[in-house]
N, C-alpha and C. Protein backbone atom coordinates (compact mmCIF):
# COMPACT_ATOMS: atom_id res chain seq x y z
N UNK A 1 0.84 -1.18 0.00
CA UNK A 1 0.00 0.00 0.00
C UNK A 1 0.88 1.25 0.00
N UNK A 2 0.38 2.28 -0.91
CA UNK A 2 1.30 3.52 -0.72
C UNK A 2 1.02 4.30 0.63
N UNK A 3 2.10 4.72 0.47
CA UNK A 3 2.16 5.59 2.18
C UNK A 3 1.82 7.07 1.99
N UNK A 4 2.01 7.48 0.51
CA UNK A 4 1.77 8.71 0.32
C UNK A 4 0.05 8.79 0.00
N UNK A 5 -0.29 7.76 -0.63
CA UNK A 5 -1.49 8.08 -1.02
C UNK A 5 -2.39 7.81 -0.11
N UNK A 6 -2.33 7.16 0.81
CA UNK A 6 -3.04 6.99 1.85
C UNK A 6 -3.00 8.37 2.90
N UNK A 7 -2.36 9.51 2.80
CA UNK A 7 -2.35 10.58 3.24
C UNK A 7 -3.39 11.41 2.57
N UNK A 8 -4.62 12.11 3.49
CA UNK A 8 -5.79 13.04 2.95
C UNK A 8 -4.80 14.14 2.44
N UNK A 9 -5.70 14.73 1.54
CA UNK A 9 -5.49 16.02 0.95
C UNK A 9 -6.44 17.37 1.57
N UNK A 10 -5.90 18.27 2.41
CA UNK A 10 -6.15 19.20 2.87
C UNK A 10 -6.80 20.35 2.08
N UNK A 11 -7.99 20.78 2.17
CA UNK A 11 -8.74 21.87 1.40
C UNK A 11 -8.80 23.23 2.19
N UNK A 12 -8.31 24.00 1.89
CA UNK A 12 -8.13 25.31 2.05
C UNK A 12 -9.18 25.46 2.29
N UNK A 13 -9.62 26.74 3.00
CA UNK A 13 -11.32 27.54 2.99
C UNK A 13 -11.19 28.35 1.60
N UNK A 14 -10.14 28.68 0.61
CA UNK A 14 -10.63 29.52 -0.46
C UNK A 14 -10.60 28.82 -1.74
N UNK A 15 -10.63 26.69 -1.13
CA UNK A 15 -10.48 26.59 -3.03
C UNK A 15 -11.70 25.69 -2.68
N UNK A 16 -12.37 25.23 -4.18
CA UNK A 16 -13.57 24.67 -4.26
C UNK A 16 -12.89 23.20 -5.14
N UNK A 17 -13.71 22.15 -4.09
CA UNK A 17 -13.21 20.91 -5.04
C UNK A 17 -14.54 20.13 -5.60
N UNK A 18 -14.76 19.73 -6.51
CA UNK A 18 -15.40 18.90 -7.00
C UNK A 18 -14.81 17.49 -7.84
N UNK A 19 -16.03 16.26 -7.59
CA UNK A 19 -14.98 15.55 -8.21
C UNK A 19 -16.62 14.27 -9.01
N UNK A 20 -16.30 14.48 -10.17
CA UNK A 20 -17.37 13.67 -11.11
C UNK A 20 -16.56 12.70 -11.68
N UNK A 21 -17.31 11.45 -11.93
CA UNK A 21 -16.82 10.31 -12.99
C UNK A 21 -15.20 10.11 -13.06
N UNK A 22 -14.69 10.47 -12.16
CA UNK A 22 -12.94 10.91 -12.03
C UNK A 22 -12.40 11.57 -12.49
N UNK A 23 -12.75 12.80 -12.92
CA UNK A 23 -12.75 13.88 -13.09
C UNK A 23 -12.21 14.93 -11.52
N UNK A 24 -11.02 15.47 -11.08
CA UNK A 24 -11.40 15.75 -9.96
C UNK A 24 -10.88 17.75 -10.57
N UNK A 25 -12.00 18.36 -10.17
CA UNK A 25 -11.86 19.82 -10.80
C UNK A 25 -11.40 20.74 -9.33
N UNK A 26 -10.68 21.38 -9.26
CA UNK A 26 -9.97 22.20 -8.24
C UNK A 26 -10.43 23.65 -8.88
N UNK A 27 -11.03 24.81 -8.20
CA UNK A 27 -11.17 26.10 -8.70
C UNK A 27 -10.51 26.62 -7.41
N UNK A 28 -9.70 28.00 -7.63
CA UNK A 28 -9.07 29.15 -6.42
C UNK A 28 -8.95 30.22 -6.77
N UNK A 29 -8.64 30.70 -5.90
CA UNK A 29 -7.95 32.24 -6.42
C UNK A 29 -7.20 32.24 -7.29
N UNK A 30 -6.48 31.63 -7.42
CA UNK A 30 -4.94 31.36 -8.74
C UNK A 30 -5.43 31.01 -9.75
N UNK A 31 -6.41 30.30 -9.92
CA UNK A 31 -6.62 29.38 -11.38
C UNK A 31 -7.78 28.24 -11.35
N UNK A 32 -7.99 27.78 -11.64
CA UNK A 32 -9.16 26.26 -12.22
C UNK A 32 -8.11 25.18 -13.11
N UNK A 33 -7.83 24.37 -12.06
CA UNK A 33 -7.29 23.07 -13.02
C UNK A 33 -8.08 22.01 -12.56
N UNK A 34 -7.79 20.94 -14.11
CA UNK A 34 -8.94 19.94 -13.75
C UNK A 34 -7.51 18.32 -14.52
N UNK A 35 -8.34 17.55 -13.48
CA UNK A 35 -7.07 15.89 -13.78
C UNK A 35 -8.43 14.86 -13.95
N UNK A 36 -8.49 14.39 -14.67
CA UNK A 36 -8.66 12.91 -15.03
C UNK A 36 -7.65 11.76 -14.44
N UNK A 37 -8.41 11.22 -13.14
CA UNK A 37 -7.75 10.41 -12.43
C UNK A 37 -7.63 8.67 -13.13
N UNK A 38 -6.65 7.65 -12.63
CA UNK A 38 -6.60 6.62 -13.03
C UNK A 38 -7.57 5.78 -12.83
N UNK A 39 -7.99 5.08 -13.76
CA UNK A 39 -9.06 4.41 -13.44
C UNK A 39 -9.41 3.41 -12.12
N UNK A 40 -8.07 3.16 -11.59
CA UNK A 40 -7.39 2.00 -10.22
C UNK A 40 -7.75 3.21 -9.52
N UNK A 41 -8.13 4.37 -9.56
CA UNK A 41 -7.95 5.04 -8.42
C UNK A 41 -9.64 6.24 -8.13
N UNK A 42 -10.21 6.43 -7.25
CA UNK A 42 -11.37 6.40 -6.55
C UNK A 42 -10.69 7.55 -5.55
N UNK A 43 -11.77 8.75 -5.94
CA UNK A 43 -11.60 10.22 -4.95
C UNK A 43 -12.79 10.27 -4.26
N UNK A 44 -12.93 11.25 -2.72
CA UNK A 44 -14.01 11.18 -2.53
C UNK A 44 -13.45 12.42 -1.49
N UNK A 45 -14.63 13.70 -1.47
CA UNK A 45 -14.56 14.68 -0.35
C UNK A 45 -15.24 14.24 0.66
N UNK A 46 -14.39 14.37 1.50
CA UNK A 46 -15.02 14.82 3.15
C UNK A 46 -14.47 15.17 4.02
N UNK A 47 -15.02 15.72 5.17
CA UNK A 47 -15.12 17.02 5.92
C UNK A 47 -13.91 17.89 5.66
N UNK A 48 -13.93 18.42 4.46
CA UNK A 48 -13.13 19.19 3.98
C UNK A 48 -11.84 18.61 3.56
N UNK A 49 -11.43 17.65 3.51
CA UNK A 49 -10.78 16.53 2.84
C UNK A 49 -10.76 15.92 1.79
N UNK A 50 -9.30 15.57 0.46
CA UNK A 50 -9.76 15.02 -0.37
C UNK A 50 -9.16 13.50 -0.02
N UNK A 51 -10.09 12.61 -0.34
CA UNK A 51 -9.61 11.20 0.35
C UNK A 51 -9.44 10.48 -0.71
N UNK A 52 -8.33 9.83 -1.34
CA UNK A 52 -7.91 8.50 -2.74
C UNK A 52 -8.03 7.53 -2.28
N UNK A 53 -8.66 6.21 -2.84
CA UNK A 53 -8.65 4.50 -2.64
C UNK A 53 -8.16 3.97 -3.69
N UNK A 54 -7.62 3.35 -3.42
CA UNK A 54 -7.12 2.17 -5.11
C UNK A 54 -7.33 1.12 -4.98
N UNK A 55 -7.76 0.06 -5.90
CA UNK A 55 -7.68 -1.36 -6.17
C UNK A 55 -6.40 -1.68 -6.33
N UNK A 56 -5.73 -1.78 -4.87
CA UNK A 56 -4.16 -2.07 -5.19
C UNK A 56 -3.98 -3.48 -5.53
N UNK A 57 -4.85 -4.80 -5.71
CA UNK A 57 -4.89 -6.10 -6.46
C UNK A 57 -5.30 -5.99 -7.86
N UNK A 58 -5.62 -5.11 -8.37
CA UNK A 58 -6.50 -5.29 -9.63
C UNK A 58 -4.67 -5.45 -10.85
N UNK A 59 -3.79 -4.20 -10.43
CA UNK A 59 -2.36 -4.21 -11.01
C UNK A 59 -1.32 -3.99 -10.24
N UNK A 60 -0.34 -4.64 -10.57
CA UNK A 60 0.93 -4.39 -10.06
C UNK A 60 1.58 -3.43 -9.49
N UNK A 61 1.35 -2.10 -11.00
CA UNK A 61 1.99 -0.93 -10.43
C UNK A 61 1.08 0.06 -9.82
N UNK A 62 0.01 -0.38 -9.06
CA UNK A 62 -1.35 0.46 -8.87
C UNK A 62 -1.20 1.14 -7.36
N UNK A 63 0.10 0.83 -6.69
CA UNK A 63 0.52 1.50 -5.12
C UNK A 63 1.00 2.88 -6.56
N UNK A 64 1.76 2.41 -7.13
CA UNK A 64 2.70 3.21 -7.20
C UNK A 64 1.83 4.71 -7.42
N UNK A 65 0.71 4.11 -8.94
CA UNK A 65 -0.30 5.21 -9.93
C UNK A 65 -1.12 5.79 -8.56
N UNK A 66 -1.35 5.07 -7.34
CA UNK A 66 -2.19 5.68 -6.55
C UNK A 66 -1.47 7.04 -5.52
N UNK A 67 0.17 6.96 -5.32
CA UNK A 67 0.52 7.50 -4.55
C UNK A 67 0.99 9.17 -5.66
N UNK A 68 1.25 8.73 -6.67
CA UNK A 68 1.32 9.71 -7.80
C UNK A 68 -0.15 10.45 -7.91
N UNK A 69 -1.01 9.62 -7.97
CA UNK A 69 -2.23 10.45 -8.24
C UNK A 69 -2.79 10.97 -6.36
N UNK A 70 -2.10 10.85 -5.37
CA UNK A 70 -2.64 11.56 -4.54
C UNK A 70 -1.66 12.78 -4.76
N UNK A 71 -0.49 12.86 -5.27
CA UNK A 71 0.81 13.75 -5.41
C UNK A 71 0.35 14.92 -7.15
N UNK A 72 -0.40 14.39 -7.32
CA UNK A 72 -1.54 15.67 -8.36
C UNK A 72 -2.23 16.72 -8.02
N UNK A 73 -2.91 15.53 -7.07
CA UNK A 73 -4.49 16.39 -6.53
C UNK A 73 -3.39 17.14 -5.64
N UNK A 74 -2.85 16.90 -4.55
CA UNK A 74 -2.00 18.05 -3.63
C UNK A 74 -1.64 19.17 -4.52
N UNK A 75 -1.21 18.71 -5.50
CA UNK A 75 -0.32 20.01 -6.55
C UNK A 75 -1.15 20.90 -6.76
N UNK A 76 -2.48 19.95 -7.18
CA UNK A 76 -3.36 21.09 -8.09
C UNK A 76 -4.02 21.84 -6.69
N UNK A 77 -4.38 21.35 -5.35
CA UNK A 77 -5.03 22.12 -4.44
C UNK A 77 -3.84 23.22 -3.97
N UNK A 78 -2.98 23.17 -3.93
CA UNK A 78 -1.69 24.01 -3.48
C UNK A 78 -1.57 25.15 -4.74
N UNK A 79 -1.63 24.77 -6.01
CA UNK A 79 -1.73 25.52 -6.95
C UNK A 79 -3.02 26.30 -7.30
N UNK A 80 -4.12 25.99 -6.74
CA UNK A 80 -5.46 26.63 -7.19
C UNK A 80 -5.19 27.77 -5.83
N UNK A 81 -4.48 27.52 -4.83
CA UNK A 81 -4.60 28.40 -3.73
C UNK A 81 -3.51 29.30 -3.54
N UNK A 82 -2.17 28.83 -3.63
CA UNK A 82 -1.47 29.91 -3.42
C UNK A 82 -0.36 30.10 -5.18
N UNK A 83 -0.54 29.16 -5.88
CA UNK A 83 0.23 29.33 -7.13
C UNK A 83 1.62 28.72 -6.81
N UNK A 84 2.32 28.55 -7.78
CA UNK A 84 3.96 27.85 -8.09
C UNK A 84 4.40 29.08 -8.92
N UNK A 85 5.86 29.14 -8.60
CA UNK A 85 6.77 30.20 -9.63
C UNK A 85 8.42 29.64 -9.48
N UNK A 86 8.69 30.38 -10.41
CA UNK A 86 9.91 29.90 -11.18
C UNK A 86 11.08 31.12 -11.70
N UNK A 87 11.86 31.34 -10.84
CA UNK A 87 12.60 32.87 -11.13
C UNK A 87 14.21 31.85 -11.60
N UNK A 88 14.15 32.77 -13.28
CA UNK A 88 15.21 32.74 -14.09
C UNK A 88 16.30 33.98 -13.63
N UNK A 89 17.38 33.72 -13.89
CA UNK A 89 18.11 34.57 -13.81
C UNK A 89 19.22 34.96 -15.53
N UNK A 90 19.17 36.04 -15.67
CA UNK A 90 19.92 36.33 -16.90
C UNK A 90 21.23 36.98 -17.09
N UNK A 91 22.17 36.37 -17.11
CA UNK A 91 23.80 36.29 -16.78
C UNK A 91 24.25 36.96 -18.18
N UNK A 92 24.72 38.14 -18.21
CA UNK A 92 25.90 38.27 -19.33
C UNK A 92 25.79 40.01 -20.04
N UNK A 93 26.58 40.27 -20.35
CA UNK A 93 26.77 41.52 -20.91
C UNK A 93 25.71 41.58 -22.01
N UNK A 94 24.59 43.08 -21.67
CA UNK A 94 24.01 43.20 -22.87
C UNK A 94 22.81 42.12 -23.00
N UNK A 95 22.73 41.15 -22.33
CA UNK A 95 21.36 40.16 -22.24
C UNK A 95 20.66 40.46 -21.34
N UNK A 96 19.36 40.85 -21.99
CA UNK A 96 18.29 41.71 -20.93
C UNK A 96 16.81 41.13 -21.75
N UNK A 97 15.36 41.34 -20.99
CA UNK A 97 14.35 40.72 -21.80
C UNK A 97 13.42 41.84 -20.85
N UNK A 98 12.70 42.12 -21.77
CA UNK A 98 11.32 42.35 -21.25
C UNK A 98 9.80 41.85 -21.81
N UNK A 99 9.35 42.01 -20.96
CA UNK A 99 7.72 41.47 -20.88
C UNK A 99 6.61 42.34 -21.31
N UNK A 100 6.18 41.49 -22.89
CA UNK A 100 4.88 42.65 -23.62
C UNK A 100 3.81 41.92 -23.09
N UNK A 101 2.86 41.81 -22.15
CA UNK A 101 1.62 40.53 -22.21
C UNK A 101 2.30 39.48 -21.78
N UNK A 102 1.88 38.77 -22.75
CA UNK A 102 1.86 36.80 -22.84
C UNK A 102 3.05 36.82 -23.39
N UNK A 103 3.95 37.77 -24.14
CA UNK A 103 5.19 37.48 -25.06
C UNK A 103 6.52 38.28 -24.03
N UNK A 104 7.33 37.46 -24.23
CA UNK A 104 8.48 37.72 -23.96
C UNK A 104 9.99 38.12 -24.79
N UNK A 105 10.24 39.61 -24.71
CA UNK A 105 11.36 39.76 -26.05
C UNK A 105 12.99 39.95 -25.20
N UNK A 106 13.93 39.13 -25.46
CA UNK A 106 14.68 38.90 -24.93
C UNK A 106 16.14 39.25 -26.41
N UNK A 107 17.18 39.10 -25.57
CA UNK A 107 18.39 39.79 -26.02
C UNK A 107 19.19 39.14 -25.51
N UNK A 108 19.66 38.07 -26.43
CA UNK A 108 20.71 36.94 -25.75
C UNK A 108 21.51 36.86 -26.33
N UNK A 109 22.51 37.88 -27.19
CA UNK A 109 23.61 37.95 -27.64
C UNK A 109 24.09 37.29 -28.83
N UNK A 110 22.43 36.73 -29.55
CA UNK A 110 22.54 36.15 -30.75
C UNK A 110 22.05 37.77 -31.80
N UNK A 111 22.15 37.22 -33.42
CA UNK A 111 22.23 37.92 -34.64
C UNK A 111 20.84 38.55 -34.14
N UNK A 112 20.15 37.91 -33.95
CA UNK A 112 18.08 38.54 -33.84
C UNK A 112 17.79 38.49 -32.43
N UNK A 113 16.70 39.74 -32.29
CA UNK A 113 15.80 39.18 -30.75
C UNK A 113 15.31 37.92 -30.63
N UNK A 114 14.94 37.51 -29.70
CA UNK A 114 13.98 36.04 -29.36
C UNK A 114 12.98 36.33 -28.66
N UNK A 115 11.82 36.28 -29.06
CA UNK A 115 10.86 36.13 -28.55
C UNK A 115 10.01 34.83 -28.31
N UNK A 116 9.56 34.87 -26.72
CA UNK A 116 8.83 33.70 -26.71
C UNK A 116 7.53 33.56 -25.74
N UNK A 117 6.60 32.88 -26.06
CA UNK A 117 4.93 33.51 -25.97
C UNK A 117 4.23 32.74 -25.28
N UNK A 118 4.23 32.46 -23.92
CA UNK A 118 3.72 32.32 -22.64
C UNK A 118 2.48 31.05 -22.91
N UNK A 119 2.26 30.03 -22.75
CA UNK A 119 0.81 29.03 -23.14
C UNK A 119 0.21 29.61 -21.74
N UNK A 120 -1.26 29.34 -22.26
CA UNK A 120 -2.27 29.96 -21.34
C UNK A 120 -2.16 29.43 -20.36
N UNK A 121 -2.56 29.78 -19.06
CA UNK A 121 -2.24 30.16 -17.70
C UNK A 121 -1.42 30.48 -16.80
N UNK A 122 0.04 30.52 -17.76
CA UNK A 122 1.36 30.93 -17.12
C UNK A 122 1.56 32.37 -17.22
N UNK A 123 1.75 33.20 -16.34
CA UNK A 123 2.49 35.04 -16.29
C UNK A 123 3.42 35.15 -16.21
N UNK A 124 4.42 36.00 -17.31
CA UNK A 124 5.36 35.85 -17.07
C UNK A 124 5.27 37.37 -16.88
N UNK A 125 7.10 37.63 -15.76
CA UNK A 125 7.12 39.05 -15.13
C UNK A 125 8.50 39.19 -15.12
N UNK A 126 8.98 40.51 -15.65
CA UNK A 126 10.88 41.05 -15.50
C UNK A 126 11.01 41.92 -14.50
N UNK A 127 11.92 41.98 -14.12
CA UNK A 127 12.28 42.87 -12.51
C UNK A 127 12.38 43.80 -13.57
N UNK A 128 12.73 44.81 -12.20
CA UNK A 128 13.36 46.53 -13.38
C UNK A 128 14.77 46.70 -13.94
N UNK A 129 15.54 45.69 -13.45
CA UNK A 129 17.32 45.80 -14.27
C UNK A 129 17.09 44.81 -15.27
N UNK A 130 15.95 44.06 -15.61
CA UNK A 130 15.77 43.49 -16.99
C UNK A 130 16.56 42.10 -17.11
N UNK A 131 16.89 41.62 -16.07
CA UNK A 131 17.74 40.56 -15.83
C UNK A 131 16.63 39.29 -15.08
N UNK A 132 16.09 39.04 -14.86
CA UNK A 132 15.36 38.30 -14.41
C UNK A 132 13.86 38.22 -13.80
N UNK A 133 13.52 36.59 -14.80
CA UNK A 133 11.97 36.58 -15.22
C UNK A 133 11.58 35.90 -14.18
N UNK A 134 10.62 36.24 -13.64
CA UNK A 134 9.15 35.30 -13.29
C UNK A 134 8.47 34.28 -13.45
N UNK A 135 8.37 33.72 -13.46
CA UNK A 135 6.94 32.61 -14.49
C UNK A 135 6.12 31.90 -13.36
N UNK A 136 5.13 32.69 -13.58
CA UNK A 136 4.55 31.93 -12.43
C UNK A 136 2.64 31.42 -12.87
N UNK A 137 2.09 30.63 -12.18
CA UNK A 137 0.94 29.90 -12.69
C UNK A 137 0.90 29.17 -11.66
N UNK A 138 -0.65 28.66 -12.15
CA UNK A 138 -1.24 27.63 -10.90
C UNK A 138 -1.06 26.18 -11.59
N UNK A 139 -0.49 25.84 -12.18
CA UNK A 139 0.07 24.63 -12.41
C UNK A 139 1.16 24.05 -12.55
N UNK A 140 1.43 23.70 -11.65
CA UNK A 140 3.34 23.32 -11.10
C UNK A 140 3.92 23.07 -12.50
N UNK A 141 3.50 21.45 -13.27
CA UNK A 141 4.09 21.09 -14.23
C UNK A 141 4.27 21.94 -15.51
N UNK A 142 3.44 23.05 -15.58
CA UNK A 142 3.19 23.84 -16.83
C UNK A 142 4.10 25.00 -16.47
N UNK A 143 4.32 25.09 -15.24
CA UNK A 143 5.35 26.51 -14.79
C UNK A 143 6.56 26.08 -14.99
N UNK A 144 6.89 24.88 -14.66
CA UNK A 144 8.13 24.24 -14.55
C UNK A 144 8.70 24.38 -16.24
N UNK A 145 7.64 23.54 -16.74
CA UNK A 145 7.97 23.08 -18.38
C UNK A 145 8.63 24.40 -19.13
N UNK A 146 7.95 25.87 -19.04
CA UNK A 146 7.82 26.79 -19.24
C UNK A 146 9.14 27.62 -19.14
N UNK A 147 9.76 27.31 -17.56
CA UNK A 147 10.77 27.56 -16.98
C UNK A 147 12.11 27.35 -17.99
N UNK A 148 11.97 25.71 -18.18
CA UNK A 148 12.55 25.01 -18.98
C UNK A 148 13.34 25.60 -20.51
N UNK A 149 12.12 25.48 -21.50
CA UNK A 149 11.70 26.23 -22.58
C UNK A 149 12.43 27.90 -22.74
N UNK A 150 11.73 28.30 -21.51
CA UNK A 150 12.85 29.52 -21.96
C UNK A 150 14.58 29.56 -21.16
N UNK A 151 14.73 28.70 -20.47
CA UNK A 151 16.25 28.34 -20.00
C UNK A 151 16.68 27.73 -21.56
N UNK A 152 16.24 26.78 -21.93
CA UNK A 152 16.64 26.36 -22.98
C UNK A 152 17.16 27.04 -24.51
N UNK A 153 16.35 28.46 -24.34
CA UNK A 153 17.13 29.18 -25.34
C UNK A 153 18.47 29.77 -25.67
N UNK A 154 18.89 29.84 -24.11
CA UNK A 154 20.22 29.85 -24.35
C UNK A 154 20.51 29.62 -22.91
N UNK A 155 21.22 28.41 -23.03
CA UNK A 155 21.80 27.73 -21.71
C UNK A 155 22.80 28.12 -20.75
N UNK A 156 23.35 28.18 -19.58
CA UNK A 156 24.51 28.79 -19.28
C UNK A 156 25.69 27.88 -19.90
N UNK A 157 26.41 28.93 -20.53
CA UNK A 157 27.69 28.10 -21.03
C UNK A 157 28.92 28.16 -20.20
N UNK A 158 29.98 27.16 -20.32
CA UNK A 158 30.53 26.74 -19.15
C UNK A 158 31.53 27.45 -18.83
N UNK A 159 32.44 28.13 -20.13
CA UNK A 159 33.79 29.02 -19.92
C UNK A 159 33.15 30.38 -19.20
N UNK A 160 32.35 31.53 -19.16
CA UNK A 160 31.87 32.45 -18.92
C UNK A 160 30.76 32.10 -18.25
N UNK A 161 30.27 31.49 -18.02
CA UNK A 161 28.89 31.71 -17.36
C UNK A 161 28.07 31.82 -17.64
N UNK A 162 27.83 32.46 -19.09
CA UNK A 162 26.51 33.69 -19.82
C UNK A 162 25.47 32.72 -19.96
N UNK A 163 24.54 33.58 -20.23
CA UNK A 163 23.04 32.60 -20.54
C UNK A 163 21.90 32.71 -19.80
N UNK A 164 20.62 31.83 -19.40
CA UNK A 164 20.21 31.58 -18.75
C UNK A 164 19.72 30.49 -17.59
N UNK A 165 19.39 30.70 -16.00
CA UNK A 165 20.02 29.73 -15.41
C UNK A 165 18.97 29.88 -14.28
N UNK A 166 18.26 29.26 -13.77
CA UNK A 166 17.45 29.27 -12.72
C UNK A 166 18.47 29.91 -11.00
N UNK A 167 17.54 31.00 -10.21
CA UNK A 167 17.62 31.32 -9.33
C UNK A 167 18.24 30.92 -8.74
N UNK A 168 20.05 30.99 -7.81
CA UNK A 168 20.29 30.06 -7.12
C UNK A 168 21.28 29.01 -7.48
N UNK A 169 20.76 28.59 -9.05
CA UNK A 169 21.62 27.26 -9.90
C UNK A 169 23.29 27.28 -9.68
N UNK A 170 23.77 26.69 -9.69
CA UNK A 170 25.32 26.85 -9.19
C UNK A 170 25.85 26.29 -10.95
N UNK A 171 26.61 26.95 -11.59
CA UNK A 171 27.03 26.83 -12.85
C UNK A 171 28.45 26.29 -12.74
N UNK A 172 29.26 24.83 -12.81
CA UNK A 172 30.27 24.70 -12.67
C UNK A 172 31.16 25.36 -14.02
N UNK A 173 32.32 26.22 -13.57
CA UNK A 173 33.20 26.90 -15.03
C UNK A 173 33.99 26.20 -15.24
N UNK A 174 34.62 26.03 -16.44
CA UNK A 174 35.86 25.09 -17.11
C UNK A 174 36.83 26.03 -17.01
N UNK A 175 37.94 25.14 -17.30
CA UNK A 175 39.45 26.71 -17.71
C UNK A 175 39.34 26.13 -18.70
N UNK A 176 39.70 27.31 -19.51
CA UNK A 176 39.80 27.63 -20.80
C UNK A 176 41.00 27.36 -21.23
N UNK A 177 41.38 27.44 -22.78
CA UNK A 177 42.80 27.16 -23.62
C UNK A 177 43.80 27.76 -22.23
N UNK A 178 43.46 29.17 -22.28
CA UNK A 178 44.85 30.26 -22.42
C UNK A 178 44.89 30.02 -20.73
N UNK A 179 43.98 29.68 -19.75
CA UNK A 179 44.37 29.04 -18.32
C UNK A 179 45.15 27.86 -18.24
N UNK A 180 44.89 27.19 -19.26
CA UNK A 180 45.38 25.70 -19.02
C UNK A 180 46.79 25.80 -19.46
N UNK A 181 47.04 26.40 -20.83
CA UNK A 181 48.16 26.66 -21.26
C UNK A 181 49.32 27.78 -20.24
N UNK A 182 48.73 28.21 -19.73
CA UNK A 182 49.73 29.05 -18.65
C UNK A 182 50.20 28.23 -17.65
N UNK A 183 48.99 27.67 -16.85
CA UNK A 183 49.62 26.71 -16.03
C UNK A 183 50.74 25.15 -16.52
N UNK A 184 50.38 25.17 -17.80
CA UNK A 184 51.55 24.50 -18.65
C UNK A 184 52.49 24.84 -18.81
N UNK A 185 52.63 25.93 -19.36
CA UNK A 185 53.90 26.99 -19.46
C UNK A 185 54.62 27.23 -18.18
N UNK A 186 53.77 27.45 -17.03
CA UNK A 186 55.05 28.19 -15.81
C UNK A 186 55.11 26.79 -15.68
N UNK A 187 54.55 25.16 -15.34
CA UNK A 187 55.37 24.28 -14.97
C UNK A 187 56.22 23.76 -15.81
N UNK A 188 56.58 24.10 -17.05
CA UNK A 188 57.60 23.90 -18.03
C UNK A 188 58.51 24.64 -17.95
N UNK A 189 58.22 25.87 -17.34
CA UNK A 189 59.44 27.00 -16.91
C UNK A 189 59.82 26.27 -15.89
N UNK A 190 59.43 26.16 -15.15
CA UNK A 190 60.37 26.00 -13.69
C UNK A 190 60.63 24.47 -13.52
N UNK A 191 60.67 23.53 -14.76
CA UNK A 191 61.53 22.41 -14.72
C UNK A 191 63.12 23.06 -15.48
N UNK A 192 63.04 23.65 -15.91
CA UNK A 192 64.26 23.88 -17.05
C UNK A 192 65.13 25.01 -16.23
């Protein structure tokens, strides 16, 4: 039996849960997300509680789908109530982005701008030195993905640093030719 899924799911006083045909719909302040639960797996509210059962004999891996699908519904009640975010940071001379709406126009030290255009329910937001974004939404996996996507346009690279790199991220640096070659050089000097 899973240990996680056998743990209730706690309902805020400001989010509304409903749950049809396994269907389980979460509305909040933040957002309205809705999951189509596994069929091995059986929701039910009470006293302000969301409670999961599974037919853990029916399949094998059905602890596992049940402790995952109580690790949803938490996401989505945590996300309908207080939201998930995701702060990029933007490393390098001259790379700066700002925020039109839903689109994002950024300056990453390539030939053209890059722009890139937010899927619905994610906000994205730039501080005022233009160096680092926001992304925030009531759906963990869609903030995350998002996060991703625009890290991915230009990665931190390893000799300099530059790029982009989540809040925090620790970027290991390489030495370069002209480091390596020096420290070659003075220990070739001072054998001779």
């Amino acid at each position: 039996m899973s240990r996680i899924g056998k743990m209730p799911v706690i309902i805020p006083a400001a989010v509304q849960v409903t749950i049809n045909d396994g269907v389980v719909k979460v509305k909040g302040p933040k957002g309205q997300l809705e999951l189509r639960l596994h069929p091995l797996v059986r929701a039910e509210v009470k006293e302000g509680r969301i409670l999961l059962s599974a037919d853990l004999k029916a399949a094998r891996d059905a602890s596992a789908i049940y402790g995952m699908s109580r690790a949803l519904v938490n996401n989505m009640v945590f996300g309908a109530a207080t939201g998930y975010s995701k702060v990029l940071d933007i490393v390098g001379l001259g790379f700066r982005a700002e925020a039109a709406g839903q689109k994002l126009n950024m300056t990453l030290g390539k030939s053209h701008p890059v722009t890139f255009e937010a899927p619905a329910g994610v906000t994205l937001s730039v501080d005022a030195k233009k160096t680092q974004i926001t992304v925030a939404g009531p759906d963990k996996a869609l903030v995350g993905e998002t996060a991703a996507k625009i890290r991915e346009l230009r990665k931190p690279e390893p000799y300099k640093g530059t790029g982009i790199r989540y809040h925090g991220e620790h970027v290991r640096k390489k030495a370069g030719k002209t480091a390596a070659g020096a420290g070659a050089a003075a220990a070739g000097g001072a054998k001779k």
